[in-house]
C-alpha atoms as a PDB file:
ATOM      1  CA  UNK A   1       0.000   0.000   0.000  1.00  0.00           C
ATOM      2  CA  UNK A   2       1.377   3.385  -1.003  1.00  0.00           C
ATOM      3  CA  UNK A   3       2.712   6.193   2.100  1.00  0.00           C
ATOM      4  CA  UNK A   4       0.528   9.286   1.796  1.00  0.00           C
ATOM      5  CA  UNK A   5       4.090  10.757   0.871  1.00  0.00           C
ATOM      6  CA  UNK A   6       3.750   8.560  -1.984  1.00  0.00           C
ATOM      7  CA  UNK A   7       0.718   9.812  -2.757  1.00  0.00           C
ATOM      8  CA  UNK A   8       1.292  12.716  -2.565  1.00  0.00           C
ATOM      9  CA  UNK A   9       4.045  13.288  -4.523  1.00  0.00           C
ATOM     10  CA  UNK A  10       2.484  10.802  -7.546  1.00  0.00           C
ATOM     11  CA  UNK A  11       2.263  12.752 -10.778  1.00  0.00           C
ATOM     12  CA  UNK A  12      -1.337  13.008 -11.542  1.00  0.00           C
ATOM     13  CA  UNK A  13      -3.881  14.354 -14.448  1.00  0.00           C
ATOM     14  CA  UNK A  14      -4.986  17.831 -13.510  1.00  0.00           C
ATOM     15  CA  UNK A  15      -6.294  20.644 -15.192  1.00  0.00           C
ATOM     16  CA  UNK A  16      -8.978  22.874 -15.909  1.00  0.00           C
ATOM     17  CA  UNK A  17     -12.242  21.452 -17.480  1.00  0.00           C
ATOM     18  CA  UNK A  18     -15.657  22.162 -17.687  1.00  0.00           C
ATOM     19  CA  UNK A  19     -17.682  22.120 -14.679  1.00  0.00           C
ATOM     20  CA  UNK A  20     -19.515  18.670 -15.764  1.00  0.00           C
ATOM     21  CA  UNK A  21     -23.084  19.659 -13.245  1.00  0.00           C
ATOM     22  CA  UNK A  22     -23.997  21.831 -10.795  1.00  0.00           C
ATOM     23  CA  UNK A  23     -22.965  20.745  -7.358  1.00  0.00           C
ATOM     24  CA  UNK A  24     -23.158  23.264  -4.084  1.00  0.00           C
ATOM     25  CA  UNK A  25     -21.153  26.586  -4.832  1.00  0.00           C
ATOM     26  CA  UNK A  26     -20.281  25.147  -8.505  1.00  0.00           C
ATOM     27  CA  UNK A  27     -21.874  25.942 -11.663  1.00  0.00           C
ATOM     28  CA  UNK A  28     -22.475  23.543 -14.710  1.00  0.00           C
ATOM     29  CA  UNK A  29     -19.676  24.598 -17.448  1.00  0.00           C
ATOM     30  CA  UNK A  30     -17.585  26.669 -14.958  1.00  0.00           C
ATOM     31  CA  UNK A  31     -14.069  26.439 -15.784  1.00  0.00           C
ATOM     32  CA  UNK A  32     -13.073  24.387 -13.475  1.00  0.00           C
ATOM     33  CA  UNK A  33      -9.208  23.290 -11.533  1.00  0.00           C
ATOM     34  CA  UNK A  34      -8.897  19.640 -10.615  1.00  0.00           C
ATOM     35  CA  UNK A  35      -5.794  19.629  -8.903  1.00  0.00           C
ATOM     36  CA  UNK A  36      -2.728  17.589  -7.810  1.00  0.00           C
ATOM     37  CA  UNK A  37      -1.858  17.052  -4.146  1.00  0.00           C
ATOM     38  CA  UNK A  38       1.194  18.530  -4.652  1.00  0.00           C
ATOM     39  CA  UNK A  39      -0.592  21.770  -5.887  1.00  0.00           C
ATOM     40  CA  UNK A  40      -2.984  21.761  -2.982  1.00  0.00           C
ATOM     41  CA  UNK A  41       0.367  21.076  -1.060  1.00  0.00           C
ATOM     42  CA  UNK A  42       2.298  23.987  -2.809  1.00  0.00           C
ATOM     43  CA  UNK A  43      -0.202  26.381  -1.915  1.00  0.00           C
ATOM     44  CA  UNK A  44      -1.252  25.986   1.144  1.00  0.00           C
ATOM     45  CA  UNK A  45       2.986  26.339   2.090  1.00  0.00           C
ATOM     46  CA  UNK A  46       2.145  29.546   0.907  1.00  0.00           C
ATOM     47  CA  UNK A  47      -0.270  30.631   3.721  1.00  0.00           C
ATOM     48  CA  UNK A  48       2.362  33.098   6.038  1.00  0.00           C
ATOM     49  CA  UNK A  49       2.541  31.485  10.177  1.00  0.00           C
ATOM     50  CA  UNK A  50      -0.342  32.880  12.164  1.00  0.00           C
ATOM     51  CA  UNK A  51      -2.713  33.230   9.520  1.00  0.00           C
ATOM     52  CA  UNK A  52      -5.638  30.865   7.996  1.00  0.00           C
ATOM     53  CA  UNK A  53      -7.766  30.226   5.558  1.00  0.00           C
ATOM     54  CA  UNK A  54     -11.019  28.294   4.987  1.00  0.00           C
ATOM     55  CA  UNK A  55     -11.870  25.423   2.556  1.00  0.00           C
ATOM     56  CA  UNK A  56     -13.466  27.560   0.644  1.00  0.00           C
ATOM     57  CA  UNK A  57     -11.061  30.273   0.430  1.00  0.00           C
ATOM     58  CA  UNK A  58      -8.035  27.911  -0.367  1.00  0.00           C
ATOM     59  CA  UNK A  59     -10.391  26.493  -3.311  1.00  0.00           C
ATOM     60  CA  UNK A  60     -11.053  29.897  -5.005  1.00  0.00           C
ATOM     61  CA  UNK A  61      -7.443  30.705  -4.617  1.00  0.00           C
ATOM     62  CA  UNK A  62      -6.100  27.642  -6.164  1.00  0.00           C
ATOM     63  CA  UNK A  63      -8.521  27.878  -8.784  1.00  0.00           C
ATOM     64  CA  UNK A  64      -7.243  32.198  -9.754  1.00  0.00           C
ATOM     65  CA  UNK A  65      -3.911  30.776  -9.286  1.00  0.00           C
ATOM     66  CA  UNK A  66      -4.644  28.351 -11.783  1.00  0.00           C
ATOM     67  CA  UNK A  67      -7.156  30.711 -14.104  1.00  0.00           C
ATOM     68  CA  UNK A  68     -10.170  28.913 -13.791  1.00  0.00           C
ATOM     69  CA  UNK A  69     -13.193  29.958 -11.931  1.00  0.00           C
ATOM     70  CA  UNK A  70     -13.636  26.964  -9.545  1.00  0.00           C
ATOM     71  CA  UNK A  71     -11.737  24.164  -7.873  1.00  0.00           C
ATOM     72  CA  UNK A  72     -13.044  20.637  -7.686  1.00  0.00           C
ATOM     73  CA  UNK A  73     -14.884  20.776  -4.153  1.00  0.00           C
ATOM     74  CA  UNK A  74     -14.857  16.537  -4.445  1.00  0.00           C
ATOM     75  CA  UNK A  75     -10.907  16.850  -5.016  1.00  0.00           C
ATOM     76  CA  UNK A  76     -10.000  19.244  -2.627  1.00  0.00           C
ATOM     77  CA  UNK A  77     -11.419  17.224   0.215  1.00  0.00           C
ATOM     78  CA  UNK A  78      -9.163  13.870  -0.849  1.00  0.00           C
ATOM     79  CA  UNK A  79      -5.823  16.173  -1.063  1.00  0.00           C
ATOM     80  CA  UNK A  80      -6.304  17.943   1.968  1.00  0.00           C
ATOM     81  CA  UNK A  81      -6.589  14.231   3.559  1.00  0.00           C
ATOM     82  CA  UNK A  82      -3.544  13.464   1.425  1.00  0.00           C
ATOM     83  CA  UNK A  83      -1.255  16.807   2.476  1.00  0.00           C
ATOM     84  CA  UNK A  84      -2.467  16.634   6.113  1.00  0.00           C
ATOM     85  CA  UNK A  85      -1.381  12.649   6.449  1.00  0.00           C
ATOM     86  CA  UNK A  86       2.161  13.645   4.496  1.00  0.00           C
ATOM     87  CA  UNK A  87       3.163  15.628   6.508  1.00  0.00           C
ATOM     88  CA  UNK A  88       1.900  13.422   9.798  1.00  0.00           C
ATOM     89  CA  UNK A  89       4.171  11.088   8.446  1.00  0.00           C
ATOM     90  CA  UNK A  90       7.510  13.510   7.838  1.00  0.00           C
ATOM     91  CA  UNK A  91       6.694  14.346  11.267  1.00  0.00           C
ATOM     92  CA  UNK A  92       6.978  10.660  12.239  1.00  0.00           C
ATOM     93  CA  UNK A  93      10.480  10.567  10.817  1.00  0.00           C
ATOM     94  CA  UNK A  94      11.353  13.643  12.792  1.00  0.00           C
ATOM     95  CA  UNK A  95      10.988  16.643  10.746  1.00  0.00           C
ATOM     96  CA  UNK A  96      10.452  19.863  12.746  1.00  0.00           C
ATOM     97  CA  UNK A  97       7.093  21.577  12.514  1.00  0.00           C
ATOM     98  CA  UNK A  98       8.586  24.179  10.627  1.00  0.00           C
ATOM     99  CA  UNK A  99       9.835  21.564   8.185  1.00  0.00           C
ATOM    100  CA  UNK A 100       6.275  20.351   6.996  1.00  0.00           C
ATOM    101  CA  UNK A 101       3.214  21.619   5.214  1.00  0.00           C
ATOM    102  CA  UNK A 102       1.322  23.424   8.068  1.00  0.00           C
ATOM    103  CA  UNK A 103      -2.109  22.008   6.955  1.00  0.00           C
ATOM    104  CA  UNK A 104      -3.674  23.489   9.800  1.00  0.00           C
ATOM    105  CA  UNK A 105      -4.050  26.745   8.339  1.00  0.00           C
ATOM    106  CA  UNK A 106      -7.052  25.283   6.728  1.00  0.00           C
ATOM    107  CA  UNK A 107      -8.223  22.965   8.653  1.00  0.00           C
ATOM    108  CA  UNK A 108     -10.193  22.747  11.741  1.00  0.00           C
ATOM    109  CA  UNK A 109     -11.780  20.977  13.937  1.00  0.00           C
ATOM    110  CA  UNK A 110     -15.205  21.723  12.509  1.00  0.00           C
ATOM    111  CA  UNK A 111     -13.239  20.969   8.838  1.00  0.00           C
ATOM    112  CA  UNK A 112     -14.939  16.884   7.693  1.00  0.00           C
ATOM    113  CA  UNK A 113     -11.420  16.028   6.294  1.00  0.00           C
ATOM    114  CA  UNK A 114     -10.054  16.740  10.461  1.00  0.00           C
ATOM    115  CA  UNK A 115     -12.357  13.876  11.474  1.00  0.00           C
ATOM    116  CA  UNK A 116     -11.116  11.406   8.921  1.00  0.00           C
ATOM    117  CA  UNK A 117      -7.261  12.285  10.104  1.00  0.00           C
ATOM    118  CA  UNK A 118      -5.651   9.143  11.153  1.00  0.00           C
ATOM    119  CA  UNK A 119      -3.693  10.514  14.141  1.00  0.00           C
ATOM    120  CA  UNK A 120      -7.254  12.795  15.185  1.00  0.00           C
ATOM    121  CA  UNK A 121      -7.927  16.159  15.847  1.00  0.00           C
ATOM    122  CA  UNK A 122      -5.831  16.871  19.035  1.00  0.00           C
ATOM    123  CA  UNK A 123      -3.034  17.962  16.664  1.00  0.00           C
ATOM    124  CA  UNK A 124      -4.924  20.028  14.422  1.00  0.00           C
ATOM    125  CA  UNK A 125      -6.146  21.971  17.485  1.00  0.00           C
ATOM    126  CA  UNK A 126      -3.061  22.137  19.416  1.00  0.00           C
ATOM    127  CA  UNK A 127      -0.840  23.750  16.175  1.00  0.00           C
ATOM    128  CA  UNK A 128      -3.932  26.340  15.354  1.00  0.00           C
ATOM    129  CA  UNK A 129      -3.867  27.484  18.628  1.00  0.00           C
ATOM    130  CA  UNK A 130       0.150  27.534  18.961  1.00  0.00           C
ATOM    131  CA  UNK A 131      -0.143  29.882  16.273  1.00  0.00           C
ATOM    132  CA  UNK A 132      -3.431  31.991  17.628  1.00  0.00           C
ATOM    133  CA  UNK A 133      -5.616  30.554  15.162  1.00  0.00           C
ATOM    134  CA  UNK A 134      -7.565  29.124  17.866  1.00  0.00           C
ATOM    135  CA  UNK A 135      -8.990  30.896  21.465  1.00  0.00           C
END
């Protein structure tokens, strides 16, 4: 069974089609970004310590930095799982906090993907409020 390192860092198909229905904040024949979990991972390295964003914010920025209208809200939701159980692991081999993709500048506890985290929530909460993203 492939790491979620592995998985993350597996070339995949992405790119910007059209929207193929309407589903929740996405409209049939939107351009739309399916992205890589290394692009999810890429950006959300880009959110500066102490700040946050939500789900829904880090989709419509992926999908300007990309030039499309949209991001895959289905997608999103299996890379964040993907990013968020990388970087668990690099931690497991003893990379510093500073050293992996600080995830939890998007999610939450109240974030689904947080409940399906195989080393739980604790963590989530515990880096968010290190950085005063949580009271």
């Amino acid at each position: 069974m492939k790491s979620w390192t592995d998985r993350l860092n597996t070339p995949g198909v992405n790119g910007i089609r059209a929207t193929p229905r309407t589903m929740g904040d996405v409209v049939e024949g939107q351009p739309m970004l399916v992205p890589t979990p290394r692009q999810v991972d890429d950006f959300i390295r880009t959110i500066p310590q102490g700040s946050s964003m939500s789900v829904r914010e880090l989709r419509s920025g992926l999908a300007r930095r990309h030039g499309a209208d949209v991001t895959c809200p289905v997608t999103i939701g299996y890379h964040l799982r993907t990013v968020a159980e990388a970087a668990n692991e690099d931690i497991e081999r003893g990379l510093a906090i500073s050293e992996v993709t600080p995830f939890w500048r998007v999610l939450d506890r109240k974030t689904p993907t947080t409940g399906k985290l195989s080393f739980g929530a604790a963590f989530v909460e515990q880096q968010r409020r290190s950085e005063g993203l949580e009271p």
